[in-house]
Structure formats: C-alpha cells, structure tokens
C-alpha atoms as a PDB file:
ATOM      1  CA  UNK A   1       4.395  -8.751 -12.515  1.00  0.00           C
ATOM      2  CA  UNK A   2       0.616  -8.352 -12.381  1.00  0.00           C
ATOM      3  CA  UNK A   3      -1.610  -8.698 -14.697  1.00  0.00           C
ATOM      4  CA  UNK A   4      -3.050  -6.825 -17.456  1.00  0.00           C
ATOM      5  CA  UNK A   5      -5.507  -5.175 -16.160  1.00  0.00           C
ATOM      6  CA  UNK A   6      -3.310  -3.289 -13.213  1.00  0.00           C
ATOM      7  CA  UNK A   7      -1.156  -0.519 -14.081  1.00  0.00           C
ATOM      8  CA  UNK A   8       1.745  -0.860 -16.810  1.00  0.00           C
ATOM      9  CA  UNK A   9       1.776  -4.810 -15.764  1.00  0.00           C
ATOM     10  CA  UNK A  10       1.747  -4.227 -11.899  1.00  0.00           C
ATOM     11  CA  UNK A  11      -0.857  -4.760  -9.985  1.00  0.00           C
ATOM     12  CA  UNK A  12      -1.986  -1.301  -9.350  1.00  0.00           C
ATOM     13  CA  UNK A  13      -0.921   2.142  -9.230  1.00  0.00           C
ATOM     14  CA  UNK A  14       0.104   2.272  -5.596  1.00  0.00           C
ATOM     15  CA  UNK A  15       2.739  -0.935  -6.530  1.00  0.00           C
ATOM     16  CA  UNK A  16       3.815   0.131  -9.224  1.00  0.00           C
ATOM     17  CA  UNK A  17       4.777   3.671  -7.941  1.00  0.00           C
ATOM     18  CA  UNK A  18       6.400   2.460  -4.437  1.00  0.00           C
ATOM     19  CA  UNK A  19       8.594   0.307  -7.030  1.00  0.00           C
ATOM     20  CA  UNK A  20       9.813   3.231  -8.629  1.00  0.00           C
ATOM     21  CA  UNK A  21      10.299   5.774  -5.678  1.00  0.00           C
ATOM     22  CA  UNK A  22      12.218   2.785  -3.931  1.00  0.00           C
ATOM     23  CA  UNK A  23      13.974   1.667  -6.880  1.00  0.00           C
ATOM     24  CA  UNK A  24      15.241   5.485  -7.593  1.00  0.00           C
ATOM     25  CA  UNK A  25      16.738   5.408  -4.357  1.00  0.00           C
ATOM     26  CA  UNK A  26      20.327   4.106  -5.329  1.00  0.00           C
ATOM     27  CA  UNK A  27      19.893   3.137  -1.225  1.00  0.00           C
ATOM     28  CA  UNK A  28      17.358   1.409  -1.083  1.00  0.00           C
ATOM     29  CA  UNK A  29      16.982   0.227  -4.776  1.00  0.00           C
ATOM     30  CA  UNK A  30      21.047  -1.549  -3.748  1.00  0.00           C
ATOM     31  CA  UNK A  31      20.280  -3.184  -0.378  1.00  0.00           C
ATOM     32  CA  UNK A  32      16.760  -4.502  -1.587  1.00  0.00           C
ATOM     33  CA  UNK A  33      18.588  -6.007  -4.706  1.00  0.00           C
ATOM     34  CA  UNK A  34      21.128  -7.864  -1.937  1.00  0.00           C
ATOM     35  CA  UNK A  35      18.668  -9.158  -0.171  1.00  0.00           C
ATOM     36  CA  UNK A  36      16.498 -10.383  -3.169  1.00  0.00           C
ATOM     37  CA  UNK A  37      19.241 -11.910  -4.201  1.00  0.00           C
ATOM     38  CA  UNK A  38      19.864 -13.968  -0.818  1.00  0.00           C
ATOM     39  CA  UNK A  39      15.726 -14.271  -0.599  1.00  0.00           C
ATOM     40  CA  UNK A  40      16.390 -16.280  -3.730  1.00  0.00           C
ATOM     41  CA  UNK A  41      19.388 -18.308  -2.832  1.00  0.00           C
ATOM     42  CA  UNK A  42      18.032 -18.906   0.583  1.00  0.00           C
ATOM     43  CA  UNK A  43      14.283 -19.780   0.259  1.00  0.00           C
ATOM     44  CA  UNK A  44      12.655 -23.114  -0.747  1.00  0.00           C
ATOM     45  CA  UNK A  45      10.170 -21.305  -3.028  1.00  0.00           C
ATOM     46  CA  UNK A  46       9.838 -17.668  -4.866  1.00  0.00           C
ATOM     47  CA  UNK A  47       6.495 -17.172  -2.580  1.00  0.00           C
ATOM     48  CA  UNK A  48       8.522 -17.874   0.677  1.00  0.00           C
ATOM     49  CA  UNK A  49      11.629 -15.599  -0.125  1.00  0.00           C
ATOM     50  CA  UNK A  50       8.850 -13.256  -1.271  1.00  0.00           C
ATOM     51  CA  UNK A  51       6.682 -13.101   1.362  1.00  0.00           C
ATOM     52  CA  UNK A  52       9.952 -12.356   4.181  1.00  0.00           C
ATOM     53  CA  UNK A  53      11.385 -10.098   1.961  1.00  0.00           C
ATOM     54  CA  UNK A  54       8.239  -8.305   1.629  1.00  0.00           C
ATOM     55  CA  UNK A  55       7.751  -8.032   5.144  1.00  0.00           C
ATOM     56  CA  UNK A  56      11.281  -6.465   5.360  1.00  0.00           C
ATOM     57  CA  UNK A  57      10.523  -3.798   2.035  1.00  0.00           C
ATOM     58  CA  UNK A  58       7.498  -3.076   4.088  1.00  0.00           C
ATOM     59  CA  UNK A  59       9.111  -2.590   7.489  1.00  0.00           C
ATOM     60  CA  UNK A  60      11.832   0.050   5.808  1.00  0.00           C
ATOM     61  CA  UNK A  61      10.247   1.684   3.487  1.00  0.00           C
ATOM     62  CA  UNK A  62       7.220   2.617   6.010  1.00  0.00           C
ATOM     63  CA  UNK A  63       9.513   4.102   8.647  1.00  0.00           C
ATOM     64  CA  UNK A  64       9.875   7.129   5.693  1.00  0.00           C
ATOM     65  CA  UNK A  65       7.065   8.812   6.601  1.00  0.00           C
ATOM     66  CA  UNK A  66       4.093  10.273   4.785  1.00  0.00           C
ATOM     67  CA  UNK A  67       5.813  11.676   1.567  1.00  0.00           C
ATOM     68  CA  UNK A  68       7.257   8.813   0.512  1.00  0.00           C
ATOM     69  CA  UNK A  69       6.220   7.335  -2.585  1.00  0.00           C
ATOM     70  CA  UNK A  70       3.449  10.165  -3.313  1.00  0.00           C
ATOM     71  CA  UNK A  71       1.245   8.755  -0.564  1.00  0.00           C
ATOM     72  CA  UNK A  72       1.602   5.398  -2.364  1.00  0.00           C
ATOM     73  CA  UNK A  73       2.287   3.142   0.791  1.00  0.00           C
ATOM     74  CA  UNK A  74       0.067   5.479   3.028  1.00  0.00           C
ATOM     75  CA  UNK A  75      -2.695   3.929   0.754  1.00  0.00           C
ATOM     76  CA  UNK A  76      -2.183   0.677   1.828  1.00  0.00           C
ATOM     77  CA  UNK A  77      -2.697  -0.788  -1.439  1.00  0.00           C
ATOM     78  CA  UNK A  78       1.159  -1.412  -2.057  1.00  0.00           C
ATOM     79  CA  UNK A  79       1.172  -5.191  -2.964  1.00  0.00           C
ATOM     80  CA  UNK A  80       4.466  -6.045  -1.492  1.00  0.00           C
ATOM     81  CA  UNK A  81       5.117  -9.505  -1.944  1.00  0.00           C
ATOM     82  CA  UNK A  82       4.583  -8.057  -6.026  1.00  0.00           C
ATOM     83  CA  UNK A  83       7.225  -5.740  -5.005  1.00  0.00           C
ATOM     84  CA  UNK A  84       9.768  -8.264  -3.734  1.00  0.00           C
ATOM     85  CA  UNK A  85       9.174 -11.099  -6.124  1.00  0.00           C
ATOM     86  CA  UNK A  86      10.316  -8.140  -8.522  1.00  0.00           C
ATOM     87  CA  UNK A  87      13.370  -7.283  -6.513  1.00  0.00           C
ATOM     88  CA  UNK A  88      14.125 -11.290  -6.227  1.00  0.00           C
ATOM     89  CA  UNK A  89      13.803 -11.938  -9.860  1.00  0.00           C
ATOM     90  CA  UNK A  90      15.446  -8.767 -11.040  1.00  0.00           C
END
C-alpha cells in the first residue's frame, strides 16, 4: 500500500482516511470485502479487478454526501484503485 513517503504506508492522508471511515462501516467494510474477493477471482490481473472495483468504491461511497470520511473524498485526492487493491488483497 503506498509508499513511504505517504501517510502510515498509504498514499496520502485522504486514502488512508476514506479506508478507515469505509472500513468502520461493518456495511460497507462487508460488501466491499465480497466484492474484492470476486474482483480477485474474476479478473485477469490485480490492476484490472482494481481498477472496476475502484470505480464501484467510488460510485458508493460518494453518494454519502459531504461528511463522509472528514471531507476525505470531497478532496478528491482519495486514490481508489489504492483503496480496492487493499480490499482485494485483504
């Protein structure tokens, strides 16, 4: 996840932070872990299951409104296919 120089190994602060306000959401943190899991299973490559299923995190979590993730997504810094290569290896 990231590199070193992001924030505690994500790529930034924005990242990092969606991950944990969607991954605290038993929710969300559940149906993105089903469909990482078929991402996996069902894509030629990491980067391909990554890249749908990041358009898909996006898509959801967006519709929340502005107070999700402190303003995180709103940012537009959120480096989703980080997110989802996170929820497909997890």
């Amino acid at each position: 996840m990231g590199s070193d120089s992001g924030y505690n190994g994500w790529t930034n602060w924005a990242t990092w932070n969606t991950f944990n306000w969607v991954s605290s959401d038993e929710y969300l943190d559940r149906e993105f872990r089903a469909r990482g899991d078929r991402a996996r299973e069902d894509a030629d490559t990491i980067e391909d299951g990554a890249s749908d299923l990041a358009q898909d995190i996006e898509r959801e979590v967006s519709g929340y409104g502005d107070g999700y993730a402190d303003g995180a997504v709103a940012s537009g810094d959120v480096d989703w296919v980080e997110l989802a290569t996170a929820y497909m290896e997890g």
